[in-house]
N, C-alpha and C. Protein backbone atom coordinates (compact mmCIF):
# COMPACT_ATOMS: atom_id res chain seq x y z
N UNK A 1 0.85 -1.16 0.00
CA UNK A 1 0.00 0.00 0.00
C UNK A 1 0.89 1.23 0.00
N UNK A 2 0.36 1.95 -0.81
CA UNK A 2 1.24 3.37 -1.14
C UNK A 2 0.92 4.71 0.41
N UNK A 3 -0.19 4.55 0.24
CA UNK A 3 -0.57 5.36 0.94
C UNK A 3 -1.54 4.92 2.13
N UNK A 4 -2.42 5.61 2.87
CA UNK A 4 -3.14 5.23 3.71
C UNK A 4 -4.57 5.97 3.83
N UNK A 5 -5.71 5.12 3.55
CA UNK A 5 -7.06 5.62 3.61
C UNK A 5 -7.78 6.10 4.55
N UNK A 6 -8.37 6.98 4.96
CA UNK A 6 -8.60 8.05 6.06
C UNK A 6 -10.44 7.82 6.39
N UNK A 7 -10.82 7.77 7.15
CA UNK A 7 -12.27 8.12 7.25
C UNK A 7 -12.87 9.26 6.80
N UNK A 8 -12.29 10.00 6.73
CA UNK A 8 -12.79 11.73 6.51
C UNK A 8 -12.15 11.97 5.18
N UNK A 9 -12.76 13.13 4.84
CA UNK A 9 -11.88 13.91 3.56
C UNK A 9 -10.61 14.37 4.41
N UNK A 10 -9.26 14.55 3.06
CA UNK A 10 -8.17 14.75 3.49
C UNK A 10 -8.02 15.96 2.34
N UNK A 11 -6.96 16.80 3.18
CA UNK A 11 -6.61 17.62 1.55
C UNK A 11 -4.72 17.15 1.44
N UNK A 12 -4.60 16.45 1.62
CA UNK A 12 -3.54 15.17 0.91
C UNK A 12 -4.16 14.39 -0.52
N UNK A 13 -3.67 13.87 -1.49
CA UNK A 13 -4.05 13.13 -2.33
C UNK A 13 -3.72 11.81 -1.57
N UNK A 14 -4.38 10.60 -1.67
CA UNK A 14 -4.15 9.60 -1.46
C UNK A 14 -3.74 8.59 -2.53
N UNK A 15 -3.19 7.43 -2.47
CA UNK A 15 -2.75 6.81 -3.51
C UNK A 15 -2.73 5.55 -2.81
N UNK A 16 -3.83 4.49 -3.20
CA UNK A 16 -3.55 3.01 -2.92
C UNK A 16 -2.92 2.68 -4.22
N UNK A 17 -2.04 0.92 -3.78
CA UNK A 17 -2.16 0.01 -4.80
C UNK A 17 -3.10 -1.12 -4.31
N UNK A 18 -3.59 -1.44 -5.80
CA UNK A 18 -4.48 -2.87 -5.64
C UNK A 18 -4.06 -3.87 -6.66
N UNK A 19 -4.46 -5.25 -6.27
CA UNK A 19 -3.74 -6.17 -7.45
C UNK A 19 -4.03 -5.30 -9.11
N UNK A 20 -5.16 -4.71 -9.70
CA UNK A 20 -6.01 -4.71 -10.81
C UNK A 20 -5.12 -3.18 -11.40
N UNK A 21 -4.49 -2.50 -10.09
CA UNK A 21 -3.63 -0.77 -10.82
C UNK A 21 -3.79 -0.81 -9.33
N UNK A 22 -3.81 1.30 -9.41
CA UNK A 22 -3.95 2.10 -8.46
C UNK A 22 -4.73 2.69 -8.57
N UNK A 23 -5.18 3.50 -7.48
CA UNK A 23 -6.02 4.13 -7.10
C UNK A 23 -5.90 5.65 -5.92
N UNK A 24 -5.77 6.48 -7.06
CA UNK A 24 -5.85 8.30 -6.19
C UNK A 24 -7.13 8.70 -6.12
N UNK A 25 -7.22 9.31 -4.69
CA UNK A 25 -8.35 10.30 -4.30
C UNK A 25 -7.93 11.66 -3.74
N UNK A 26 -8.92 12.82 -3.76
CA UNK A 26 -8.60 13.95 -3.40
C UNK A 26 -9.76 14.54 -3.65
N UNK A 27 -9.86 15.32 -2.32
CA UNK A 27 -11.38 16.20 -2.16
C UNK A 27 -10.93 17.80 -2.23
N UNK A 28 -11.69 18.38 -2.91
CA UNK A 28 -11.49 19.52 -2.77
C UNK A 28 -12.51 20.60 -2.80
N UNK A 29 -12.19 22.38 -3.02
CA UNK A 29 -13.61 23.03 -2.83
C UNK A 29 -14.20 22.82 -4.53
N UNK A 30 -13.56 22.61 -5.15
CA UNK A 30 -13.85 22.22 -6.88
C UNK A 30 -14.00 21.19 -7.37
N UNK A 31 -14.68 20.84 -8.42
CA UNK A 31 -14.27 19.71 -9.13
C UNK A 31 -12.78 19.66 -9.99
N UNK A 32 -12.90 20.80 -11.04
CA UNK A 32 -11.51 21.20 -11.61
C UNK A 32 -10.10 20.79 -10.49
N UNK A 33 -10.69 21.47 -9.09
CA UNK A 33 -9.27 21.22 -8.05
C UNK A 33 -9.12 20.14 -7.92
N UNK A 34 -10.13 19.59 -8.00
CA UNK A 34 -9.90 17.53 -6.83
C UNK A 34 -9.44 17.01 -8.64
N UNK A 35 -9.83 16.89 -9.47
CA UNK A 35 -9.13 16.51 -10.64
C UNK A 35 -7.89 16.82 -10.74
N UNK A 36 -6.88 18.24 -10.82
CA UNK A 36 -5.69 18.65 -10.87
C UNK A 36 -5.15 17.76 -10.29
N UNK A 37 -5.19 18.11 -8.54
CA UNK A 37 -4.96 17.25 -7.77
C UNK A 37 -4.52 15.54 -7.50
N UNK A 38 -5.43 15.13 -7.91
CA UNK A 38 -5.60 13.73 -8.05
C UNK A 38 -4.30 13.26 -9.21
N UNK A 39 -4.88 13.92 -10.51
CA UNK A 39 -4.20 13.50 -11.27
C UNK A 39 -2.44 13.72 -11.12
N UNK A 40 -2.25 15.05 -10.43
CA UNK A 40 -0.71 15.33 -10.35
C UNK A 40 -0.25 14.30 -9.09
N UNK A 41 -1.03 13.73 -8.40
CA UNK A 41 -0.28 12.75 -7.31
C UNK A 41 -0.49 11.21 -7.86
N UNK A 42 -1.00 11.15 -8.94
CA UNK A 42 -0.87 9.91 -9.97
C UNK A 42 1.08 9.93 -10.67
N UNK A 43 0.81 11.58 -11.53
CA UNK A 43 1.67 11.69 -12.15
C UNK A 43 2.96 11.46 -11.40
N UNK A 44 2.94 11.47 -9.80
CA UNK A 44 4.25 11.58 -8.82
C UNK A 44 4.32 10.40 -8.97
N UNK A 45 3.73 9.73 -8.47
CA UNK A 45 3.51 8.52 -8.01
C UNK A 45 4.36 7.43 -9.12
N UNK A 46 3.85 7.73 -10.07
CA UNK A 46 4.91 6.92 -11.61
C UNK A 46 6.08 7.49 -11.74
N UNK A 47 5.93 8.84 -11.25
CA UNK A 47 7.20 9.43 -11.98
C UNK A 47 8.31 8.67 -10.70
N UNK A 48 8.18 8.92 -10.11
CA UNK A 48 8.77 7.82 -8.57
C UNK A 48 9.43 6.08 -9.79
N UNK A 49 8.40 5.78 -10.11
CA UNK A 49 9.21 4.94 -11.02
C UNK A 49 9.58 4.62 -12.37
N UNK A 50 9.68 6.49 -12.69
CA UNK A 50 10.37 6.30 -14.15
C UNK A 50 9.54 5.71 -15.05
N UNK A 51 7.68 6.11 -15.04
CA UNK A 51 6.69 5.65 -15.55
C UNK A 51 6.03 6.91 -16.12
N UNK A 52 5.18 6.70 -17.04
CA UNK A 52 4.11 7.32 -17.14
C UNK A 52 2.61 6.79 -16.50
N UNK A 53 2.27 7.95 -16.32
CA UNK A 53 1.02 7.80 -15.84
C UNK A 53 -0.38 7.00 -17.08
N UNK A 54 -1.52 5.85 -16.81
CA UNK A 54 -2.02 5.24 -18.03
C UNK A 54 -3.52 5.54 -16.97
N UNK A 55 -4.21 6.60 -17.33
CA UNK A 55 -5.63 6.77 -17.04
C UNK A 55 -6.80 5.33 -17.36
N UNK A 56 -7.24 4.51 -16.24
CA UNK A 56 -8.00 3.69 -15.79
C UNK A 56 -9.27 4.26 -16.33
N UNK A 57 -9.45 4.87 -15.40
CA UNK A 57 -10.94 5.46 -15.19
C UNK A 57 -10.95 6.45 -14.59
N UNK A 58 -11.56 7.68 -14.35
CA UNK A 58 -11.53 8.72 -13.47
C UNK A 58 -13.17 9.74 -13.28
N UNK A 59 -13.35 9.19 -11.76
CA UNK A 59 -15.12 9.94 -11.32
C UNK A 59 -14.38 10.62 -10.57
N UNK A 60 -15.26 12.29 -10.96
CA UNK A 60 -15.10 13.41 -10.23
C UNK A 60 -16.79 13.47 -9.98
N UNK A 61 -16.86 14.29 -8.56
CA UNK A 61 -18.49 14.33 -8.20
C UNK A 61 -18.76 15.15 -6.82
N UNK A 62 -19.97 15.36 -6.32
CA UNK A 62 -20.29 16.34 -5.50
C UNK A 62 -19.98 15.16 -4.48
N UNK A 63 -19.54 15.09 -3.09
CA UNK A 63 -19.80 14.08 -2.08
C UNK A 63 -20.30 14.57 -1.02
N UNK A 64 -20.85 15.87 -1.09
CA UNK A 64 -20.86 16.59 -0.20
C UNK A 64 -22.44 15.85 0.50
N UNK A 65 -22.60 15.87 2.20
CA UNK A 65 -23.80 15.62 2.69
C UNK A 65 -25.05 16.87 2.37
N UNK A 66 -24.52 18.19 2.10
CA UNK A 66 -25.47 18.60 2.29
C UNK A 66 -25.98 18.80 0.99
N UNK A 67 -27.25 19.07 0.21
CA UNK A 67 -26.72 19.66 -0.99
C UNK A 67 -26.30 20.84 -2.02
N UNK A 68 -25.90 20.43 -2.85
CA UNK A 68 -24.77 20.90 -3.49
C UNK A 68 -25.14 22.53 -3.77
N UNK A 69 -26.52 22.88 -3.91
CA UNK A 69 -27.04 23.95 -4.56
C UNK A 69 -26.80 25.11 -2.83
N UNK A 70 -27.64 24.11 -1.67
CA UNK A 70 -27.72 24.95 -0.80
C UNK A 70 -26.32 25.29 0.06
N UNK A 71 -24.80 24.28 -0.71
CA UNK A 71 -23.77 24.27 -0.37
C UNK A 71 -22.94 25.51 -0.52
N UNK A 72 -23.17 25.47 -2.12
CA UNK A 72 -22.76 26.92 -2.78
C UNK A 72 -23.51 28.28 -2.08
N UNK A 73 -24.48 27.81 -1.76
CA UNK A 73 -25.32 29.21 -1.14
C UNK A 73 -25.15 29.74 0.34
N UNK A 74 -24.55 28.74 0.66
CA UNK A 74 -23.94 28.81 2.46
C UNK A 74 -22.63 29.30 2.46
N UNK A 75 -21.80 29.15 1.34
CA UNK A 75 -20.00 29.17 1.17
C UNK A 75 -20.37 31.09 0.26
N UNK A 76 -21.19 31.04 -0.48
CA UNK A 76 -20.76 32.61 -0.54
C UNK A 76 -21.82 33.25 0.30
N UNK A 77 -22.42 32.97 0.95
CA UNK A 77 -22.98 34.11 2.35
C UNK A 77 -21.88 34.08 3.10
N UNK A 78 -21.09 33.25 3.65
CA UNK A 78 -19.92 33.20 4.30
C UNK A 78 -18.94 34.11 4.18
N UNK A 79 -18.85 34.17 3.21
CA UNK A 79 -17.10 34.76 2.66
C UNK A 79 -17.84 36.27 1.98
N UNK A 80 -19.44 36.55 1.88
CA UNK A 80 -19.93 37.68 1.83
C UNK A 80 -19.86 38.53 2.93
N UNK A 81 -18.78 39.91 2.07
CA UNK A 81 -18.65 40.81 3.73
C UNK A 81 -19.93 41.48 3.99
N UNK A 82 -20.96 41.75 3.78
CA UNK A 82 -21.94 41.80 4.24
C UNK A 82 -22.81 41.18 5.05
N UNK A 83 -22.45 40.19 5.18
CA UNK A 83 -23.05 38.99 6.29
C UNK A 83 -22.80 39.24 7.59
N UNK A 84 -23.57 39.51 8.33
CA UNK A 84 -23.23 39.84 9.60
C UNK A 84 -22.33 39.57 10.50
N UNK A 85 -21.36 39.54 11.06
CA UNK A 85 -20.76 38.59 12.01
C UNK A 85 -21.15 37.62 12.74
N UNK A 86 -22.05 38.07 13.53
CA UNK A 86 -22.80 37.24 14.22
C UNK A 86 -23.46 35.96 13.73
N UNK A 87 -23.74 35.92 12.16
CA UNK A 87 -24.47 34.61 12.03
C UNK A 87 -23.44 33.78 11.21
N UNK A 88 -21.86 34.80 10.81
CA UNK A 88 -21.19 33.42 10.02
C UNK A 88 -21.01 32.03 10.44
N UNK A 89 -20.92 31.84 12.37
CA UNK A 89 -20.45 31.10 12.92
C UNK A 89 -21.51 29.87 12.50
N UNK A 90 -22.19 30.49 12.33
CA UNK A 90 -24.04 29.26 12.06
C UNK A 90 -24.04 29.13 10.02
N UNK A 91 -23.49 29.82 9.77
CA UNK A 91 -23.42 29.00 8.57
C UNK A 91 -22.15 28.79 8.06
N UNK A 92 -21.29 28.76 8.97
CA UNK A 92 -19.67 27.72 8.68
C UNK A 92 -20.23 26.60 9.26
N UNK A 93 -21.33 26.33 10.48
CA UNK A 93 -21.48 25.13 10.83
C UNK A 93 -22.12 24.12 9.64
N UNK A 94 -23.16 24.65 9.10
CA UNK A 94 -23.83 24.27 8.23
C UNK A 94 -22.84 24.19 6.87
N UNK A 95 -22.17 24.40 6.48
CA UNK A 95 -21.36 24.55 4.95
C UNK A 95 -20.14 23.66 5.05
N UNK A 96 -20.08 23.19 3.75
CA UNK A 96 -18.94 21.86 3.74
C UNK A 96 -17.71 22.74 3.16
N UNK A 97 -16.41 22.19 3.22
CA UNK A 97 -15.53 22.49 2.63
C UNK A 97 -14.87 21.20 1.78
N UNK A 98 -14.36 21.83 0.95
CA UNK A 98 -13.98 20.64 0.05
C UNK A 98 -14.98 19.37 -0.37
N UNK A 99 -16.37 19.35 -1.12
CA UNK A 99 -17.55 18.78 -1.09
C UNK A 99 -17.12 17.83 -2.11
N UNK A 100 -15.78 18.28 -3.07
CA UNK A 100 -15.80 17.72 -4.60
C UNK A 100 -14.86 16.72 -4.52
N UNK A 101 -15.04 15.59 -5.00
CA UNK A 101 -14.03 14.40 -4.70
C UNK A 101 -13.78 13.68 -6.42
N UNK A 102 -12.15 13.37 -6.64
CA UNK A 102 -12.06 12.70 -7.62
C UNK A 102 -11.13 11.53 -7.58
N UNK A 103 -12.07 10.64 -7.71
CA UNK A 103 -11.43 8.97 -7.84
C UNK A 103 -10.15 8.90 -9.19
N UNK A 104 -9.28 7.89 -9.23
CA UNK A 104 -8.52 8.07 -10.24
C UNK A 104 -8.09 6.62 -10.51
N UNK A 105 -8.64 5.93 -11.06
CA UNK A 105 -8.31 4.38 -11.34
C UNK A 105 -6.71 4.56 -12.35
N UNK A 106 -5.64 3.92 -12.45
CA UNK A 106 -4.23 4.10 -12.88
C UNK A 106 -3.53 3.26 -12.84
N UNK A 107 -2.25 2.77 -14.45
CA UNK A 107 -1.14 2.18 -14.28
C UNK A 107 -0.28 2.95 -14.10
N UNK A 108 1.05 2.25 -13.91
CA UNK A 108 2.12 3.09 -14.49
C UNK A 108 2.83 2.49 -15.33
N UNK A 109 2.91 3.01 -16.49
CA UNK A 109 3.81 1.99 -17.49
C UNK A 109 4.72 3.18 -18.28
């Protein structure tokens, strides 16, 4: 095993091996990010052995519990300076960070 699988989101990329390839994950506040991500700790990961990276399969997606629409709508009231002080603390509770997760099935050859 390359790496080690976490219960929670991490903002580390992770990287198992399994008999069939490998396998990177990475959550982030984007989809675009958790893709970059993912894929550049694939690209380490081979380059470690003088490989190229050979794209498996790759799901990017919302994982977030809450949803996704009322996610976005909690993350910019937040970071809106008009928002009172007083109530950011109640909707940082409520708002996910890093909701976007991308799987990365991979050889290295």
């Amino acid at each position: 095993m390359v790496g080690g699988l976490a219960g929670c989101a991490t903002n580390k990329p992770i990287v198992l091996r399994y008999e069939t390839g490998m396998v990177a994950q990475f959550y982030a506040d984007s989809p675009d990010d958790a893709e970059k991500a993912t894929i550049k700790a694939a690209e380490a990961h081979c380059a470690k052995l003088s490989k190229e990276v050979v794209v498996v399969k790759m799901d990017t997606g919302y994982r977030g519990k809450t949803d996704e629409t009322v996610n976005k709508a909690l993350n910019a009231a937040s970071s809106n300076p008009f928002t009172p002080p007083v109530i950011k603390p109640f909707i940082n509770a409520f708002s996910e960070k890093n909701p976007y997760s991308t799987t990365l099935t991979f050889r290295c050859e």
